[in-house]
Protein backbone atom coordinates (compact mmCIF):
# COMPACT_ATOMS: atom_id res chain seq x y z
CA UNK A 1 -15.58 -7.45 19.07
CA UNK A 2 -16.99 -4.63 20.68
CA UNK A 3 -20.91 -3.92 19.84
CA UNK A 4 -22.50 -0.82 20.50
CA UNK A 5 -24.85 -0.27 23.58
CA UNK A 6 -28.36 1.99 24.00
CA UNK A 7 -25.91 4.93 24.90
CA UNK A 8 -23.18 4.61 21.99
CA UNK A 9 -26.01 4.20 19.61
CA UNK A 10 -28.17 7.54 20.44
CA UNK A 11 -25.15 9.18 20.38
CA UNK A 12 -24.24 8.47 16.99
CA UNK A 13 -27.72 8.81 15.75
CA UNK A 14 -27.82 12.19 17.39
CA UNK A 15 -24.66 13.27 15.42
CA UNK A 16 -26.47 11.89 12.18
CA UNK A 17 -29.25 14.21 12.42
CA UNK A 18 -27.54 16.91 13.21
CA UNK A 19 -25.43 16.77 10.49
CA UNK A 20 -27.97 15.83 8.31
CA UNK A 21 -29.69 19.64 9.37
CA UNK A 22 -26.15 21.46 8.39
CA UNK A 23 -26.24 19.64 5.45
CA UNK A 24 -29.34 21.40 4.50
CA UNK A 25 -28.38 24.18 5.90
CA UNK A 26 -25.28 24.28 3.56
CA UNK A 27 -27.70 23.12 0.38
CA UNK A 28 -30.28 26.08 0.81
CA UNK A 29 -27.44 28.71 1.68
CA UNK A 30 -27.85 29.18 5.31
CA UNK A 31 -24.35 28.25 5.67
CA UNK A 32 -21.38 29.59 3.87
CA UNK A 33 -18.92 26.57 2.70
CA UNK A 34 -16.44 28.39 5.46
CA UNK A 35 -19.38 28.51 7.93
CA UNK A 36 -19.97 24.79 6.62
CA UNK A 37 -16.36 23.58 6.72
CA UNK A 38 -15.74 23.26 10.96
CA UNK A 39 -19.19 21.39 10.61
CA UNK A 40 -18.33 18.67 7.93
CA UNK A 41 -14.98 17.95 9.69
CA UNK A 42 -16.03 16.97 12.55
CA UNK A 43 -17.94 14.08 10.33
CA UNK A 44 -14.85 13.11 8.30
CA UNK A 45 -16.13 15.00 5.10
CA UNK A 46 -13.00 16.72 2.82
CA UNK A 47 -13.24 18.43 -0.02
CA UNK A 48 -10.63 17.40 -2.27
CA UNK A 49 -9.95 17.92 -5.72
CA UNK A 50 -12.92 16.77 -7.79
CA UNK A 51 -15.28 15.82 -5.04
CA UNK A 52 -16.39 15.49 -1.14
CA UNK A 53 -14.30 12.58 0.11
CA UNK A 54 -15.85 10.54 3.35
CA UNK A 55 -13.46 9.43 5.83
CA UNK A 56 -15.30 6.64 7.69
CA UNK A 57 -13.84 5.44 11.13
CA UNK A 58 -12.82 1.76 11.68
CA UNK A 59 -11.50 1.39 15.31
CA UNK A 60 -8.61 -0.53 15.50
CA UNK A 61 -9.11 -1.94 12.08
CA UNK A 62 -11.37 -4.77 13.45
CA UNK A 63 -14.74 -4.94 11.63
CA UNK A 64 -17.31 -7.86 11.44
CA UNK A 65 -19.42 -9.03 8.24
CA UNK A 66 -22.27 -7.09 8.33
CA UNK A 67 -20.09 -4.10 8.52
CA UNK A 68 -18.20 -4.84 5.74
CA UNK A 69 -21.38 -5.51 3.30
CA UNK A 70 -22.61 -2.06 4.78
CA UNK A 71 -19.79 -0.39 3.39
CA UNK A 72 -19.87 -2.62 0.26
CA UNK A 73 -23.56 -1.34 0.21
CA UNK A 74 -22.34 2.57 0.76
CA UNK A 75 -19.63 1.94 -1.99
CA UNK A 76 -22.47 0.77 -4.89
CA UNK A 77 -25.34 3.23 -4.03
CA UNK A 78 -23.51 6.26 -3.09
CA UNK A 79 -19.90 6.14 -4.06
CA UNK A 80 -18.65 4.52 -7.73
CA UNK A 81 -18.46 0.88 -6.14
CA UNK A 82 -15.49 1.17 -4.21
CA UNK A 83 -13.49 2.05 -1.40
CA UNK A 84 -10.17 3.22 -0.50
CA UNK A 85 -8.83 1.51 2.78
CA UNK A 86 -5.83 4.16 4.47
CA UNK A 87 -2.92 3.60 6.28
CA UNK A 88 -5.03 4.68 9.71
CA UNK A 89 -7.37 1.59 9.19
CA UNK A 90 -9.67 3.26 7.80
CA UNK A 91 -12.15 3.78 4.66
CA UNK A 92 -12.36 6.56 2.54
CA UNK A 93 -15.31 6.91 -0.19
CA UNK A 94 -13.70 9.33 -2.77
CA UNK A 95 -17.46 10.54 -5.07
CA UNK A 96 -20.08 11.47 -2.72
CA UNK A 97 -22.62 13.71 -3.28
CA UNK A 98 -23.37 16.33 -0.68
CA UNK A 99 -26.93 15.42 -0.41
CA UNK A 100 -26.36 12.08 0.22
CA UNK A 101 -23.56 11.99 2.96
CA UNK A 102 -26.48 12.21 6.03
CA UNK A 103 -28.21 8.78 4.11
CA UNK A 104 -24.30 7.05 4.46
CA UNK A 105 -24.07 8.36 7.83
CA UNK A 106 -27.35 6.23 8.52
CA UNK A 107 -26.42 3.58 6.78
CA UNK A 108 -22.67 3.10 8.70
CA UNK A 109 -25.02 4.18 12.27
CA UNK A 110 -27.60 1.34 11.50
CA UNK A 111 -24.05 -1.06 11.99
CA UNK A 112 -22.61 0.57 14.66
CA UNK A 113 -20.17 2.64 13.06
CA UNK A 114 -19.56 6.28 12.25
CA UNK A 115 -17.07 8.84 10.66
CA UNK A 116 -16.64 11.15 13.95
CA UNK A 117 -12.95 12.55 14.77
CA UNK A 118 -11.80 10.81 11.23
CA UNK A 119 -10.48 14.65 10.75
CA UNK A 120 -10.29 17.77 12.29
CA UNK A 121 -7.35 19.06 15.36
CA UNK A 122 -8.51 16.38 17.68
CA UNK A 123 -7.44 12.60 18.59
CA UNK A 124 -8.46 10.66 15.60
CA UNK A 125 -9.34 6.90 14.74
CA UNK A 126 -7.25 4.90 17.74
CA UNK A 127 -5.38 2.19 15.39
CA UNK A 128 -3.82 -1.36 16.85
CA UNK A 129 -1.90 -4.20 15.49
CA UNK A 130 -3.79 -5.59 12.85
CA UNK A 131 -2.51 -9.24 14.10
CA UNK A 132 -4.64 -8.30 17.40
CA UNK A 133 -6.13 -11.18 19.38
CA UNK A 134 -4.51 -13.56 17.04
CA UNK A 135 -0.75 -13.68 16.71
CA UNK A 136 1.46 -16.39 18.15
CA UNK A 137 4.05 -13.56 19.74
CA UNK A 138 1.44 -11.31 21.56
CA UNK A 139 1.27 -10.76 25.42
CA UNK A 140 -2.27 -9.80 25.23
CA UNK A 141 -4.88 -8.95 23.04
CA UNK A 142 -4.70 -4.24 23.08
CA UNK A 143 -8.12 -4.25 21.49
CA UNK A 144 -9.90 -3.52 24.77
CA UNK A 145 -7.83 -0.77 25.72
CA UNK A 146 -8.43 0.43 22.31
CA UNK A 147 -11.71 0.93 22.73
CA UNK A 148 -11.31 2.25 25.80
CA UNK A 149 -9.11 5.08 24.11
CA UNK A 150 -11.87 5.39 21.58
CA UNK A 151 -14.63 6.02 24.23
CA UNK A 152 -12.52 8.70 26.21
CA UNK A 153 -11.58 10.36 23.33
CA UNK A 154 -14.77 10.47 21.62
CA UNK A 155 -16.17 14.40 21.75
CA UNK A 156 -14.02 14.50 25.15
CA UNK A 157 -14.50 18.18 25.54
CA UNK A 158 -11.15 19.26 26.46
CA UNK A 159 -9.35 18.01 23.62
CA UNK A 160 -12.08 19.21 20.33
CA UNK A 161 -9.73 21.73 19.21
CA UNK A 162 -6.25 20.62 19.70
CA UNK A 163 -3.42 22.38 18.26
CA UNK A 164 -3.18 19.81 15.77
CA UNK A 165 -4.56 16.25 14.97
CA UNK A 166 -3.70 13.69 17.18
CA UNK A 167 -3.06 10.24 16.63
CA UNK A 168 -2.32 6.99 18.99
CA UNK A 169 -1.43 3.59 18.41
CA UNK A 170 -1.59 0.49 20.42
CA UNK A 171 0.07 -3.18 20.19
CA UNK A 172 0.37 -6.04 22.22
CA UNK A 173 3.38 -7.68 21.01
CA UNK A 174 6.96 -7.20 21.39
CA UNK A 175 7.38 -7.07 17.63
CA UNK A 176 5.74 -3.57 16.45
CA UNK A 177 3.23 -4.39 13.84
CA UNK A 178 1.36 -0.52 14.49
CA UNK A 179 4.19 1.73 13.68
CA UNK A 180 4.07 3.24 17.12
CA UNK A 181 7.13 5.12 17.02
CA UNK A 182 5.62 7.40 14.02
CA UNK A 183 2.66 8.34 16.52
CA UNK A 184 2.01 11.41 18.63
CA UNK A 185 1.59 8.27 21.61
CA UNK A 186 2.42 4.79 21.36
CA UNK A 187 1.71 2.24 23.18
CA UNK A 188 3.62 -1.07 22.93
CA UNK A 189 2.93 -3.99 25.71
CA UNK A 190 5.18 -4.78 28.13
CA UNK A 191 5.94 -6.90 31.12
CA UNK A 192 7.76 -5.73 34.16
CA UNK A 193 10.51 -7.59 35.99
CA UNK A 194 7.61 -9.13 38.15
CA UNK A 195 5.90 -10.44 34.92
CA UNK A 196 3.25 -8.62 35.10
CA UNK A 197 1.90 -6.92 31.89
CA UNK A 198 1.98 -2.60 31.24
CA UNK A 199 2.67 -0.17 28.33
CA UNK A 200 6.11 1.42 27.46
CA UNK A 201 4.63 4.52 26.38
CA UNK A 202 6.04 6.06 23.48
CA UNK A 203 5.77 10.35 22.74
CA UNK A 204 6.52 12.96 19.95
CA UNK A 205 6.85 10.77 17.13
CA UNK A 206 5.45 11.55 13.52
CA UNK A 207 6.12 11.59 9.95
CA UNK A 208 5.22 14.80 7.88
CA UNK A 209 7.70 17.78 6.54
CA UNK A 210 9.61 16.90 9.79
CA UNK A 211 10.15 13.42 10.78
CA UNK A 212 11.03 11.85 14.12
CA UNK A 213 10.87 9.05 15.99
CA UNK A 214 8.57 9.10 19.11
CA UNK A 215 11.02 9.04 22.27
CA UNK A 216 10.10 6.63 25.56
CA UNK A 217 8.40 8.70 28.40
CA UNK A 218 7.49 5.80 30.62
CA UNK A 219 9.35 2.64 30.13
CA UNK A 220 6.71 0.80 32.01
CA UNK A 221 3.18 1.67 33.21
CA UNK A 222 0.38 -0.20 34.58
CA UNK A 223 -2.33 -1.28 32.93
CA UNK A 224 -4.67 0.86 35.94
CA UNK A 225 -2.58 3.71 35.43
CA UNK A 226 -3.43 4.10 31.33
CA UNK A 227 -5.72 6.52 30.84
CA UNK A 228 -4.92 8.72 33.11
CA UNK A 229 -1.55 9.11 32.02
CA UNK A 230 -2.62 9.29 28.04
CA UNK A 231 -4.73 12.21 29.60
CA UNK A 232 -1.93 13.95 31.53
CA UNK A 233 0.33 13.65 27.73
CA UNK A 234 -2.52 14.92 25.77
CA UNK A 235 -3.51 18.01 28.47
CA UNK A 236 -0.09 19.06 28.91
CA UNK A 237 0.39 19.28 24.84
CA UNK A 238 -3.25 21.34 24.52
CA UNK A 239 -1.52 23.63 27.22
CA UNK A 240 1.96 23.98 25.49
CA UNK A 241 1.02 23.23 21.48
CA UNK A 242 2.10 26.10 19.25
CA UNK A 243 -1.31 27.67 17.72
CA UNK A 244 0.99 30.26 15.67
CA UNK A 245 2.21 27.92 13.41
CA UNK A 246 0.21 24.50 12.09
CA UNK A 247 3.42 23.30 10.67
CA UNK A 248 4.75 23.27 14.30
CA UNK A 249 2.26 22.55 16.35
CA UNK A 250 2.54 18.77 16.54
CA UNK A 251 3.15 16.99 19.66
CA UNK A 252 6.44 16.04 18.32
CA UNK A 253 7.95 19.97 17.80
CA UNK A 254 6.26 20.48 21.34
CA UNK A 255 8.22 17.56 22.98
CA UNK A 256 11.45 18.48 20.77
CA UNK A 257 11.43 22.48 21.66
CA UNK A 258 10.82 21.95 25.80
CA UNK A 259 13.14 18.63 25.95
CA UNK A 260 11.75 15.37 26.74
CA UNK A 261 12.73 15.43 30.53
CA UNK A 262 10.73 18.90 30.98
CA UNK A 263 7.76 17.35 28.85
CA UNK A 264 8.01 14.34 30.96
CA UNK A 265 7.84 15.94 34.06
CA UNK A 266 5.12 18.76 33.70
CA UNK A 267 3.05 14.77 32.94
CA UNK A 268 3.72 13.17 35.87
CA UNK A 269 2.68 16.77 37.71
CA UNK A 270 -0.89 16.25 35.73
CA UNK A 271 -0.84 12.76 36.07
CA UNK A 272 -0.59 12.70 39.78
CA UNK A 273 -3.89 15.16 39.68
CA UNK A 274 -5.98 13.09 37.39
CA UNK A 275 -5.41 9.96 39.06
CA UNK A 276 -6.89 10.09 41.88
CA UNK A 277 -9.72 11.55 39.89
CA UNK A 278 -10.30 8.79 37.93
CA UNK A 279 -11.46 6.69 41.29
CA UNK A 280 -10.76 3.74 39.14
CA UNK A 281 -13.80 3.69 36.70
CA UNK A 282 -11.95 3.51 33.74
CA UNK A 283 -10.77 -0.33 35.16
CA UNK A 284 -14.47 -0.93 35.75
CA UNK A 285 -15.23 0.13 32.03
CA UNK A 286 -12.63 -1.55 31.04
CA UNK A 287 -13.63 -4.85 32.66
CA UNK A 288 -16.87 -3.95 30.84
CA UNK A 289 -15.27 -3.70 27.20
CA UNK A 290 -12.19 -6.87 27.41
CA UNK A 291 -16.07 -9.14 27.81
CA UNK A 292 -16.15 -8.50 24.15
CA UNK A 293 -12.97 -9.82 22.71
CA UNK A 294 -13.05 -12.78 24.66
CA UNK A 295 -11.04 -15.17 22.07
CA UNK A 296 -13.72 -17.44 19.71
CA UNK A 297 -13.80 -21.35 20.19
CA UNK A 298 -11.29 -22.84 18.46
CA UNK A 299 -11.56 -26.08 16.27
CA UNK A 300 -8.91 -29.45 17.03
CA UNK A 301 -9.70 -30.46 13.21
CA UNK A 302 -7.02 -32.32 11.28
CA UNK A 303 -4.57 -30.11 8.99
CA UNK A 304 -4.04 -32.92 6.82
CA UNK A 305 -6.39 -31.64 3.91
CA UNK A 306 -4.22 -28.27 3.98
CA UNK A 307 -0.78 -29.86 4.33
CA UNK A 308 -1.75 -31.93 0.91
CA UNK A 309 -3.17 -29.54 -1.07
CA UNK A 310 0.26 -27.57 -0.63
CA UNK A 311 1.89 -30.11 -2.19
CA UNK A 312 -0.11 -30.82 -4.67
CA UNK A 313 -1.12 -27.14 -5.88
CA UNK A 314 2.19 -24.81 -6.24
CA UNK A 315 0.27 -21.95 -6.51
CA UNK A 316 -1.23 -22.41 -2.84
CA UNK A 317 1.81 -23.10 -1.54
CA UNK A 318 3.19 -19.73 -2.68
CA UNK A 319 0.36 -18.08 -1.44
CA UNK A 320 0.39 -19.62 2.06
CA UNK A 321 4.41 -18.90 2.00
CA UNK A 322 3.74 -14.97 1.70
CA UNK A 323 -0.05 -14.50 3.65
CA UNK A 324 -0.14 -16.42 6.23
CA UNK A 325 1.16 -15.82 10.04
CA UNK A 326 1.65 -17.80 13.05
CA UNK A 327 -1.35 -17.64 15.17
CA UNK A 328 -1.46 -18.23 18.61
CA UNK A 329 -3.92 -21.47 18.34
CA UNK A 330 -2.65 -24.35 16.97
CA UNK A 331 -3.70 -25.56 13.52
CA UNK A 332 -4.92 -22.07 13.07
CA UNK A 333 -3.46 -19.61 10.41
CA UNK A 334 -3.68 -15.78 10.18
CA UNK A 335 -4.47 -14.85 6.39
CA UNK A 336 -3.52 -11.87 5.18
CA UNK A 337 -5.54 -10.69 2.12
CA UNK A 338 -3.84 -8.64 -0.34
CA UNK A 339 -5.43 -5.22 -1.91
CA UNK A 340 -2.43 -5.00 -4.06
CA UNK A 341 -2.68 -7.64 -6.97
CA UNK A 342 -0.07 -6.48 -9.56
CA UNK A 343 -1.37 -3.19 -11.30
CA UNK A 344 -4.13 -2.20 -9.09
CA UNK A 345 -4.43 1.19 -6.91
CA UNK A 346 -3.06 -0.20 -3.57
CA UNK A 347 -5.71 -0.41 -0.89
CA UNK A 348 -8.70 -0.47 -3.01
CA UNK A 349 -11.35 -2.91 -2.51
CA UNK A 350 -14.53 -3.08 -5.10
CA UNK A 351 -18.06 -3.61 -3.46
CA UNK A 352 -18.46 -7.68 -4.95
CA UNK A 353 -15.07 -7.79 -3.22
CA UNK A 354 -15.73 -6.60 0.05
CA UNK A 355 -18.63 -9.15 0.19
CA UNK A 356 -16.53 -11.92 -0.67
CA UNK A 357 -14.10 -10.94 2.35
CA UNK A 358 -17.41 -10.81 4.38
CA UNK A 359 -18.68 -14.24 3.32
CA UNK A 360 -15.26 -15.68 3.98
CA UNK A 361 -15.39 -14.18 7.48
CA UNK A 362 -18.53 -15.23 8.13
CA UNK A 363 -17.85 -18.92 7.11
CA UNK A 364 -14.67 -19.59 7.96
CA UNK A 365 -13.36 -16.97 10.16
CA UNK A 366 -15.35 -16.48 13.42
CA UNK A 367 -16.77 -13.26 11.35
CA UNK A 368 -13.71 -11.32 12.43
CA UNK A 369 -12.22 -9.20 9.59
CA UNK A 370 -9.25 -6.53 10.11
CA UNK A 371 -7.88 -3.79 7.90
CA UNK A 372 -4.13 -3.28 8.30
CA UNK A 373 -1.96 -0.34 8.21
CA UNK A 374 -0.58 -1.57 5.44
CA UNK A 375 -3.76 -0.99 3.16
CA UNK A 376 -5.04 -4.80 3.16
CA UNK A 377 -7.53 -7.12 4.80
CA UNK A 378 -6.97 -10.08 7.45
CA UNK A 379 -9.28 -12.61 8.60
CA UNK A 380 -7.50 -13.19 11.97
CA UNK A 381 -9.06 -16.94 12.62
CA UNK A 382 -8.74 -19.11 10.21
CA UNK A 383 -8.19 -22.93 10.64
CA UNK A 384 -6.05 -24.71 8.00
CA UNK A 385 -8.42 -27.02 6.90
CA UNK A 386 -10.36 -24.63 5.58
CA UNK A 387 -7.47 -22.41 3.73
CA UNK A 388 -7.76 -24.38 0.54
CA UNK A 389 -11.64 -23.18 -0.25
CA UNK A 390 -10.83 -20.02 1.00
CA UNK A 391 -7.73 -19.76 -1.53
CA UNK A 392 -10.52 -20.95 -4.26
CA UNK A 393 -13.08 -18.21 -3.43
CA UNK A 394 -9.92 -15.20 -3.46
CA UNK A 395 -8.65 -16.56 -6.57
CA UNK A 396 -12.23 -16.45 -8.81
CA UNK A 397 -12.00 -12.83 -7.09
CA UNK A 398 -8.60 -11.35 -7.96
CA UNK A 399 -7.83 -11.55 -4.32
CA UNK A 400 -5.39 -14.25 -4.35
CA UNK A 401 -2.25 -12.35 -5.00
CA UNK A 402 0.67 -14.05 -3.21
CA UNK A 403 2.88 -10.52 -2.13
CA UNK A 404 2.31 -9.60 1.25
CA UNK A 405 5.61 -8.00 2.14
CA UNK A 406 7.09 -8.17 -1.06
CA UNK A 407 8.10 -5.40 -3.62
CA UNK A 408 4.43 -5.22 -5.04
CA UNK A 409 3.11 -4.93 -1.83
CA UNK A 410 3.28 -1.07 -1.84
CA UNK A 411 1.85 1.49 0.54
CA UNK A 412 0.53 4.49 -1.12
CA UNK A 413 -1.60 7.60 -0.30
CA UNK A 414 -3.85 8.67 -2.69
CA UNK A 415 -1.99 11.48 -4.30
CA UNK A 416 -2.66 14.02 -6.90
CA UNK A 417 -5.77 11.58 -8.52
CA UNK A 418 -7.57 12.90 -5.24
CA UNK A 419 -5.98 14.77 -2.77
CA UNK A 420 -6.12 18.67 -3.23
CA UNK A 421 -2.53 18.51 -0.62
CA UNK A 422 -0.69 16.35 -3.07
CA UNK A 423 2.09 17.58 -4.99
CA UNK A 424 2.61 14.56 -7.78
CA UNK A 425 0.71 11.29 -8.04
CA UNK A 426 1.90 8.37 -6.13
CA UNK A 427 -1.13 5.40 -7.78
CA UNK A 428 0.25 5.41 -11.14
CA UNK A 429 3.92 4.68 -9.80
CA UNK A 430 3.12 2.10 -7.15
CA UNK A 431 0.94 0.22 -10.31
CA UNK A 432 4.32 0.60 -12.44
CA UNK A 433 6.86 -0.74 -10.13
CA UNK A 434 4.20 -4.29 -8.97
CA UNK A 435 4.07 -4.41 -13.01
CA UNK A 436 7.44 -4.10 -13.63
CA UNK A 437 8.86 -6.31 -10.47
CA UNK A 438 5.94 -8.75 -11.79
CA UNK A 439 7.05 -8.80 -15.60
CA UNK A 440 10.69 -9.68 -13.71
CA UNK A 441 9.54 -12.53 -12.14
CA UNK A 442 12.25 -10.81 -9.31
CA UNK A 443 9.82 -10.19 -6.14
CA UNK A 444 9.57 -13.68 -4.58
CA UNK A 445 13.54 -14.18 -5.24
CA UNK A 446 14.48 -10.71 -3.66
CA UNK A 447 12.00 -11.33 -0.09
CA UNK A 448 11.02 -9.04 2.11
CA UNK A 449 11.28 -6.06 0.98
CA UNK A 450 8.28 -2.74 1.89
CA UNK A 451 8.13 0.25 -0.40
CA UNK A 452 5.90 3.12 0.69
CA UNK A 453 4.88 5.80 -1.55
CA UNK A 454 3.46 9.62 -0.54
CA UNK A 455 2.20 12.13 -2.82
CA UNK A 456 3.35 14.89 -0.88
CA UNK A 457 5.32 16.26 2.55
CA UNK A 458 2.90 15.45 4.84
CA UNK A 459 3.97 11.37 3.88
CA UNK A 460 0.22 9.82 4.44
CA UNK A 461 2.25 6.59 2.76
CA UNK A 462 4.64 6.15 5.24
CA UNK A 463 7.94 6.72 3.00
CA UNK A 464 10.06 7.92 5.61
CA UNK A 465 9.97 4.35 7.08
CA UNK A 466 10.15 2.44 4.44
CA UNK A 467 13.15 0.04 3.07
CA UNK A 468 12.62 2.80 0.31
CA UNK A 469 10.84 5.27 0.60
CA UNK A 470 9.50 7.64 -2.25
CA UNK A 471 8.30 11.26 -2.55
CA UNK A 472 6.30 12.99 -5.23
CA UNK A 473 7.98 16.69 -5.06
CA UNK A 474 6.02 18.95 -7.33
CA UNK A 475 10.05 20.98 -9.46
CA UNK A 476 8.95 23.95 -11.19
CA UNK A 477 5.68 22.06 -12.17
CA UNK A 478 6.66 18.63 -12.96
CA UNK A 479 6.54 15.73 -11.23
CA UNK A 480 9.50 14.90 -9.01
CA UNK A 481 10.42 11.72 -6.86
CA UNK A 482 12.86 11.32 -4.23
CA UNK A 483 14.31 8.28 -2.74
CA UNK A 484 15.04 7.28 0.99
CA UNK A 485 16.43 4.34 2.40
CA UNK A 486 17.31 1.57 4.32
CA UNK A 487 14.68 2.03 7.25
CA UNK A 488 11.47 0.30 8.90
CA UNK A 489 8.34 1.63 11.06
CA UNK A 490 8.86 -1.89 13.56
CA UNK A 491 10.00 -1.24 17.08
CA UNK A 492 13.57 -0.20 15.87
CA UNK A 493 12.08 2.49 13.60
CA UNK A 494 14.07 5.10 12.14
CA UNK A 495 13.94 7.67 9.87
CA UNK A 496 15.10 7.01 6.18
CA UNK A 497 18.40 8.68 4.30
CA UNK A 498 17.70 11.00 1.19
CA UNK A 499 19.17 9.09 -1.80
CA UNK A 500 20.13 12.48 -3.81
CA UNK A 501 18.11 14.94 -6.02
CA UNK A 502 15.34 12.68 -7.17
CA UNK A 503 14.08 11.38 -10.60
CA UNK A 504 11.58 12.31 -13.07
CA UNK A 505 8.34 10.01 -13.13
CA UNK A 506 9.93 8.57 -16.67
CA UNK A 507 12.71 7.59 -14.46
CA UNK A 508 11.67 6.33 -10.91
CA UNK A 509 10.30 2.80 -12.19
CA UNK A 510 14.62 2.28 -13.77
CA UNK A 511 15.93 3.93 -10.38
CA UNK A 512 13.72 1.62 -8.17
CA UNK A 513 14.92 -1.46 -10.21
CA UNK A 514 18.89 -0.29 -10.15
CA UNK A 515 18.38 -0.48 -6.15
CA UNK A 516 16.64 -3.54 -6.35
């Protein structure tokens, strides 16, 4: 994975301290919380309902072990001992004090990480398949170009002040594992008719209080030709964004209102410009960053130990029938770790756990760790040998749960127990429905099957692409959840039907289980 060099780290330690001097600014009264509020943004600080919330930045979901005990260490001394991993790969800390936000910017810059562009009109936190690297189906690894994104965009000074936050996803396989088509860009690898490997690149798609799915601009373009074309989309939109209006000023009203052929041509215009003024530099940065995610040795050990201790144990085997994936080594595993054991807040990991997932990392996986979309943790490298201790260690942990993809495994924003935008809470029903489908003994027989959850219209849980989809609608003060269905955020995403006027919170669990 990609490590920080002299010039990456004095920048973020620059940032630190100068937030760290508005933060006393805003203590002693220099600074008015308005006068304060452009500041903290642009360090991923909220203000939400009962507290400052952190937003802390993990790039493409890919994080090592000593990053995830730093943020176990951030969770314990500053936060209540948790964390709340997102649905853009990232972290959130939901209790910090003021004061003590510089000391966890520190702490996350003394492991090469940071919380810049986690908020704010600008291009935030560049997310990727969380299967990167790894999976059996992928034409090549999009981490590097990932980064690459997350350099260029990092304080690039034309695109600070947006017309309205910007996000891009990336994925190297043919089946969509980064909900692309629900990005302002996408980028989904290709190969041409000559073989040779590109981007279909993907524009205007988003979820919010007016969902659409991102529409093809380029059906194939070389790797060289990348970042100058993400450039040319992103100028074009800072030119033509509506600044009247935040509720349409996404790249996906701008695309929609000037067609997609008059979009895609005013980028080709500024992509013709910029590329020659690139001079190819980017490729030579780029050779720079893919020396990082060079693939780790991999092991020829037997698989007989793992292949009997299925048999023998039918707990394991359940558990390696849900969490694991083909990888593209053989005798290697992916193992997805899920944050959703039946009853908890989806997504939350405590501090004793996040060093567990570290350790595990560390020992058996190549210390690679990943957060997924999805809201749970994968150690990409893992041989099957070694699956049976590391099964052992999750279940003395309450990490063992065996539901990735099933009913319990639910996708939820943090509603109205946080977030001052939420309109009804969306925790408490995503812990009633994996207790209810778990009391059933149902999940396992039913399959496959992804429920996403939002606590308000702007759909930070994804429920407009899920197989149902639910909506906490604040009716005349009470609590109020609509259903959608039948639809999926993979590379034939589309957007989900409304089911009819939507149940009382007494009455979603009943409703979810008549569908069912």
């Amino acid at each position: 994975m990609y490590k920080y060099n002299d010039f990456d780290a004095a920048f973020i330690q620059e940032r630190v301290d100068q937030f760290r001097a508005q933060v006393g600014r805003r203590i002693d009264g220099s600074l008015t919380e308005d006068e304060f509020k452009p500041l903290r943004l642009m360090n991923g600080l909220y203000l939400q309902l009962h507290a400052y919330m952190l937003r802390v930045a993990i790039p493409y979901g890919t994080l090592n072990s000593a990053q995830m005990r730093q943020l176990a260490h951030i969770a314990e001394k500053w936060d209540k001992g948790y964390g709340h991993f997102t649905t853009r790969q990232n972290i959130q800390y939901n209790w910090p004090r003021l004061e003590d936000v510089p000391d966890m910017l520190q702490a996350l810059a003394d492991v090469g990480m940071h919380a810049i562009q986690t908020s704010g009109n600008t291009i935030r936190n560049v997310t990727a398949d969380h299967f990167a690297g790894a999976a059996a189906d992928e034409i090549e690894d999009p981490r590097p170009v990932a980064e690459l994104l997350r350099q260029w965009s990092t304080d690039h000074p034309e695109f600070q002040f947006l017309p309205r936050k910007f996000k891009i996803a990336v994925t190297g396989s043919p089946n969509d594992r980064a909900v692309t088509k629900a990005h302002d860009i996408g980028l989904r690898m290709v190969r041409n008719d000559a073989g040779e490997p590109g981007f279909e690149v993907i524009v205007g798609g988003g979820l919010g209080r007016t969902p659409m799915v991102g529409k093809v601009i380029r059906d194939f373009l070389p790797r060289e030709d990348l970042l100058p074309y993400v450039e040319a989309i992103v100028s074009v939109y800072n030119l033509l964004g509506r600044r009247d209006n935040k509720y349409k000023a996404r790249i996906k009203i701008t695309v929609a209102e000037n067609g997609l052929d008059t979009y895609r041509d005013l980028v080709e215009s500024r992509f013709q410009q910029l590329r020659s003024e690139f001079s190819g530099f980017d490729q030579e940065l780029l050779a720079q960053i893919e020396q990082f995610f060079a693939p780790p040795g991999f092991s020829r050990k037997s698989t007989g130990g793992y292949e009997a201790a299925r048999s023998a144990n039918p707990a394991f085997r359940a558990w390696t029938d849900t969490n694991l994936s083909a990888h593209r080594a053989d005798g290697y595993a992916i193992v997805s770790i899920s944050l959703k054991a039946h009853g908890s807040t989806p997504g939350d990991a405590t501090a004793e756990q996040m060093r567990v997932l570290a350790n595990l990392a560390e020992t058996y996986g190549h210390d690679e760790l990943r957060i997924s979309h999805e809201q749970n943790v994968i150690i990409p490298h893992v041989h099957k040998s070694d699956l049976p201790a590391i099964y052992s260690v999750l279940r003395e942990h309450g990490l063992a749960t065996a539901n990735i993809g099933l009913i319990s495994d639910i996708i939820a924003c943090p509603g109205m127990d946080y977030c001052a935008l939420a309109t009804a809470r969306s925790i408490p029903i995503a812990q009633e429905i994996a207790e209810r489908f778990d009391e059933l003994k149902l999940e396992h027989d039913v399959g496959p099957l992804k429920i996403k959850i939002s606590g308000c219209i702007n759909a930070c849980g994804h429920h407009h692409v899920g197989h149902i989809g639910i909506l906490g609608l604040d009716r005349d003060g009470v609590e109020n959840y609509q259903i959608t269905l039948g639809r999926d955020g993979t590379e034939t995403a589309t957007i989900g039907e409304r089911a009819g006027p939507g149940f009382s919170a007494d009455e979603i669990i009943p409703a979810v289980e008549r569908l069912v």
